[in-house]
C-alpha atoms as a PDB file:
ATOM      1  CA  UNK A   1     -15.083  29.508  18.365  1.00  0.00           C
ATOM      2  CA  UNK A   2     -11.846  28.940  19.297  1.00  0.00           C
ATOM      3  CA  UNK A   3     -13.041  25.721  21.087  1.00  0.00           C
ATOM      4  CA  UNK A   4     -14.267  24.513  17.923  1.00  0.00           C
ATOM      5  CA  UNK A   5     -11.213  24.647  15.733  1.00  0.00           C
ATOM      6  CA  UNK A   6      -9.417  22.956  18.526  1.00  0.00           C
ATOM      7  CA  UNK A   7     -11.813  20.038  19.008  1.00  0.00           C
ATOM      8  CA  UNK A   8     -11.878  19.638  14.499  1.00  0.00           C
ATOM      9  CA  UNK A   9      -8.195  19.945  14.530  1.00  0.00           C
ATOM     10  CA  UNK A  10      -7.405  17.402  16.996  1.00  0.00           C
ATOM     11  CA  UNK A  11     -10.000  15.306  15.166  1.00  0.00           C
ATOM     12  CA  UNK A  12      -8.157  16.138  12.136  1.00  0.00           C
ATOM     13  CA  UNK A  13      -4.719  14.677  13.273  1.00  0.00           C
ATOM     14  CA  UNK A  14      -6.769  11.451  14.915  1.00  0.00           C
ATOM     15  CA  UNK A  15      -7.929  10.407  11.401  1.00  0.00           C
ATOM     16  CA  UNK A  16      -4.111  11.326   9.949  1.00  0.00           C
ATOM     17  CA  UNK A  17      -2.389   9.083  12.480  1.00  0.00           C
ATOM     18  CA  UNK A  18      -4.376   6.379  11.997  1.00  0.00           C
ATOM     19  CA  UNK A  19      -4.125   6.224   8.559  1.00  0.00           C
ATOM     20  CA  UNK A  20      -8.035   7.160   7.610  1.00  0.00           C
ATOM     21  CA  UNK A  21      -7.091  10.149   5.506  1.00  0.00           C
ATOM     22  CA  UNK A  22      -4.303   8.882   3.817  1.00  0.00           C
ATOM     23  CA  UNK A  23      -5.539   6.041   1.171  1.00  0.00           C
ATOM     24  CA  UNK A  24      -6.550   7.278  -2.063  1.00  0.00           C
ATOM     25  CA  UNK A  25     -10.711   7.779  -2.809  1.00  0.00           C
ATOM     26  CA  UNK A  26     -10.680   4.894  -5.410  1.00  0.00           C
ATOM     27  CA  UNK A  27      -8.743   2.667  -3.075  1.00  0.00           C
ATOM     28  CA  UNK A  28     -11.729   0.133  -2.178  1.00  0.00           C
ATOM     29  CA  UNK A  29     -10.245  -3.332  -2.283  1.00  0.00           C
ATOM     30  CA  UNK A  30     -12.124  -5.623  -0.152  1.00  0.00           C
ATOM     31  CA  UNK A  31     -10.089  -7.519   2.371  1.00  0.00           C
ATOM     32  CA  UNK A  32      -8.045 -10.530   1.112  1.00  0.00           C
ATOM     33  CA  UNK A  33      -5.906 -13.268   3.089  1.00  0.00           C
ATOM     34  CA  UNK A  34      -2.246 -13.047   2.499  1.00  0.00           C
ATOM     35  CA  UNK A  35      -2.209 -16.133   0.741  1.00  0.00           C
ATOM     36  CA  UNK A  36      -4.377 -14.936  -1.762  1.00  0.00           C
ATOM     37  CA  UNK A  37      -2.177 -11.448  -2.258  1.00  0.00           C
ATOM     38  CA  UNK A  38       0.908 -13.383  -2.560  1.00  0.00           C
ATOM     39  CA  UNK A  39       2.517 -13.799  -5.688  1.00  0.00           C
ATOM     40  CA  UNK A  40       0.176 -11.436  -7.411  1.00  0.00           C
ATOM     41  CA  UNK A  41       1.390  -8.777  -9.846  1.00  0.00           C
ATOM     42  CA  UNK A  42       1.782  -5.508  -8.981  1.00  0.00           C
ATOM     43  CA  UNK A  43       1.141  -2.876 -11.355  1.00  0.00           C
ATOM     44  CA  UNK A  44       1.755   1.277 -11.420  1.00  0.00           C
ATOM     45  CA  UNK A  45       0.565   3.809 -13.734  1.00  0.00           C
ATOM     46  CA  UNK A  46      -0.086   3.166 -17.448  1.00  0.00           C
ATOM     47  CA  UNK A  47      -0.371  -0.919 -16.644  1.00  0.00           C
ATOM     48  CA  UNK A  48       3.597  -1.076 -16.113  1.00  0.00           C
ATOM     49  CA  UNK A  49       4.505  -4.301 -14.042  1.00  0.00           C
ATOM     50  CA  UNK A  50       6.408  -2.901 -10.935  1.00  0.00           C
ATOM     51  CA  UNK A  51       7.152  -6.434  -9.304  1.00  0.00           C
ATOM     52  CA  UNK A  52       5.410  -9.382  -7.666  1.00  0.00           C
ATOM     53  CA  UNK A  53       3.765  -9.195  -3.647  1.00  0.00           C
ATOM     54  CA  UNK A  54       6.613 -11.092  -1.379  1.00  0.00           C
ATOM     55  CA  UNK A  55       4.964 -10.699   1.912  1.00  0.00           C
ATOM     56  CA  UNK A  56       1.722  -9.280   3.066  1.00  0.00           C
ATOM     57  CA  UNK A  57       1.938  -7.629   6.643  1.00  0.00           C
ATOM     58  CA  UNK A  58      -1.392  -7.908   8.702  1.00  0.00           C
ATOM     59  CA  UNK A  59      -2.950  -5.678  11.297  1.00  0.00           C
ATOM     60  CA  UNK A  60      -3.754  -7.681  14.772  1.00  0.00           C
ATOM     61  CA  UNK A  61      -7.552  -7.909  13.405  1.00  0.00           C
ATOM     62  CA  UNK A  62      -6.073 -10.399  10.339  1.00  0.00           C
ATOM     63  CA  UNK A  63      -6.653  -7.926   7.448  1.00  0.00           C
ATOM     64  CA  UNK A  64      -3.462  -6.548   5.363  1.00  0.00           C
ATOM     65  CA  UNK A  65      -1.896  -3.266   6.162  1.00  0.00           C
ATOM     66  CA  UNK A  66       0.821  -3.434   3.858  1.00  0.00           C
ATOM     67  CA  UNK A  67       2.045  -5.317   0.971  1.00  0.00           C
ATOM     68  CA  UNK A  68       6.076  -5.928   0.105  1.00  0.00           C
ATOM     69  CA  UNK A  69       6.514  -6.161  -3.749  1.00  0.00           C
ATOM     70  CA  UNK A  70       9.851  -7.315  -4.946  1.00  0.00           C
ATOM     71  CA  UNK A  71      11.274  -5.549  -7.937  1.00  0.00           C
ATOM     72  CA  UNK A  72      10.773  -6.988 -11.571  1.00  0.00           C
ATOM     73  CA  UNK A  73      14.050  -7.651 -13.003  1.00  0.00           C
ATOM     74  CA  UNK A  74      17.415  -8.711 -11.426  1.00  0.00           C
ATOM     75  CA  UNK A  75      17.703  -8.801  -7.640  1.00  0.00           C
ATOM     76  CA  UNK A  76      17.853  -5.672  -5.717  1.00  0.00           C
ATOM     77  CA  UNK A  77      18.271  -4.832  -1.885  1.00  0.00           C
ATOM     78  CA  UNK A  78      15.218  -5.512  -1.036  1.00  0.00           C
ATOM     79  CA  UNK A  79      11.071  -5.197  -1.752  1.00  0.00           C
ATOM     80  CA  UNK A  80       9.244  -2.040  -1.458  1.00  0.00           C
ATOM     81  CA  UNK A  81       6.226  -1.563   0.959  1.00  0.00           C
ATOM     82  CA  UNK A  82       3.198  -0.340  -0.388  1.00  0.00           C
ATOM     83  CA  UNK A  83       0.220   0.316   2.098  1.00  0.00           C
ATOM     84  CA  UNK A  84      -2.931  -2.220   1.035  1.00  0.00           C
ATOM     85  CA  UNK A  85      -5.346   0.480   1.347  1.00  0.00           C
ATOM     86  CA  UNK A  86      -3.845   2.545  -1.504  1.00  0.00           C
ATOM     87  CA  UNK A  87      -3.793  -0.845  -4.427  1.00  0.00           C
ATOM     88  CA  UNK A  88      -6.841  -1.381  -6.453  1.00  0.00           C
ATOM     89  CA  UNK A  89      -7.421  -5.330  -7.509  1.00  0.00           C
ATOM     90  CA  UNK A  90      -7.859  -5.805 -11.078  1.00  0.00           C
ATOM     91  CA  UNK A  91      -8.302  -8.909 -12.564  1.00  0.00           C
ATOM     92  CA  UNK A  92      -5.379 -10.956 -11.324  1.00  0.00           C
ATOM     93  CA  UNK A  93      -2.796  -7.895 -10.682  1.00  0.00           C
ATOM     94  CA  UNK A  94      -2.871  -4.837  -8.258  1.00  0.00           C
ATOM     95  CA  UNK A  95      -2.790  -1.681  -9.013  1.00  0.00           C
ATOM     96  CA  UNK A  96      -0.690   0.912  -7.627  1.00  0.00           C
ATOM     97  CA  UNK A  97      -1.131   4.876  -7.958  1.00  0.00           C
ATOM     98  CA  UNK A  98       2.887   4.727  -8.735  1.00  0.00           C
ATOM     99  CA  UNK A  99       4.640   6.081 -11.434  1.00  0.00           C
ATOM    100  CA  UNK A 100       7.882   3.164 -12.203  1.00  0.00           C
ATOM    101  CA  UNK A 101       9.938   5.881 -11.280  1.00  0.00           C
ATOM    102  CA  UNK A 102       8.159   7.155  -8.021  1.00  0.00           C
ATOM    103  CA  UNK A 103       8.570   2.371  -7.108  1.00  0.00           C
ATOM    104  CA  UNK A 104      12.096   2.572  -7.731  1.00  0.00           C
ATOM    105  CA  UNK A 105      12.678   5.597  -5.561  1.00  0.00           C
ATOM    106  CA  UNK A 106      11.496   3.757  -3.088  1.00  0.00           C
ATOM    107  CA  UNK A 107      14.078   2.689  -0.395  1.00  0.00           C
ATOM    108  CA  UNK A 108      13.518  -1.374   0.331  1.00  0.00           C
ATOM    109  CA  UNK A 109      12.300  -2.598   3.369  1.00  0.00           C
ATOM    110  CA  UNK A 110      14.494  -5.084   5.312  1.00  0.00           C
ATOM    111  CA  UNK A 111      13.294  -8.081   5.641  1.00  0.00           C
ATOM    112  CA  UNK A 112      13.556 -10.813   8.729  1.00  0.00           C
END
């Protein structure tokens, strides 16, 4: 038995690490180039524009792991990284399972 909960939990921290478990159950955007994410709207809760995709980072494989969205509005230290697996595309924006608030709490990324 003990043998058991050993093998599930190490299982269980496999899928966390590698980022399996973490995207949300509605988060089934199909793969898109980074040329095609770039410059698209981003969008949180309740359709509120959270800022525009800067720079898509790509795993080795070619598809996006994460997204950088500048900040609507005046400039600010620096875009916000959003993992790909967690937007949903809509039409021409994404959307993001953010709250404006939860965005701006956000500390930027630094950028090369």
């Amino acid at each position: 038995m003990n043998i058991t909960k050993t093998a599930a939990g190490i299982v269980i921290a496999g899928l966390m690490l590698t980022g399996a478990a973490a995207a949300p159950a509605y988060a089934q955007t199909p793969p898109a180039t980074a040329s095609a994410l770039e410059g698209k709207l981003v969008r949180g809760q309740k359709g509120v524009v959270l800022g525009v995709v800067e720079r898509v980072i790509l795993r080795p494989n070619g598809t996006p792991a994460q997204v950088l969205v500048r900040p609507k509005g005046p400039p600010t230290a620096g875009p916000r990284s959003i993992a790909y697996a967690a937007l949903k595309l809509e039409g021409d924006s994404l959307i993001a399972p953010l709250t404006q608030a939860e965005f701006n709490a956000m500390p930027p990324v630094a950028v090369d």
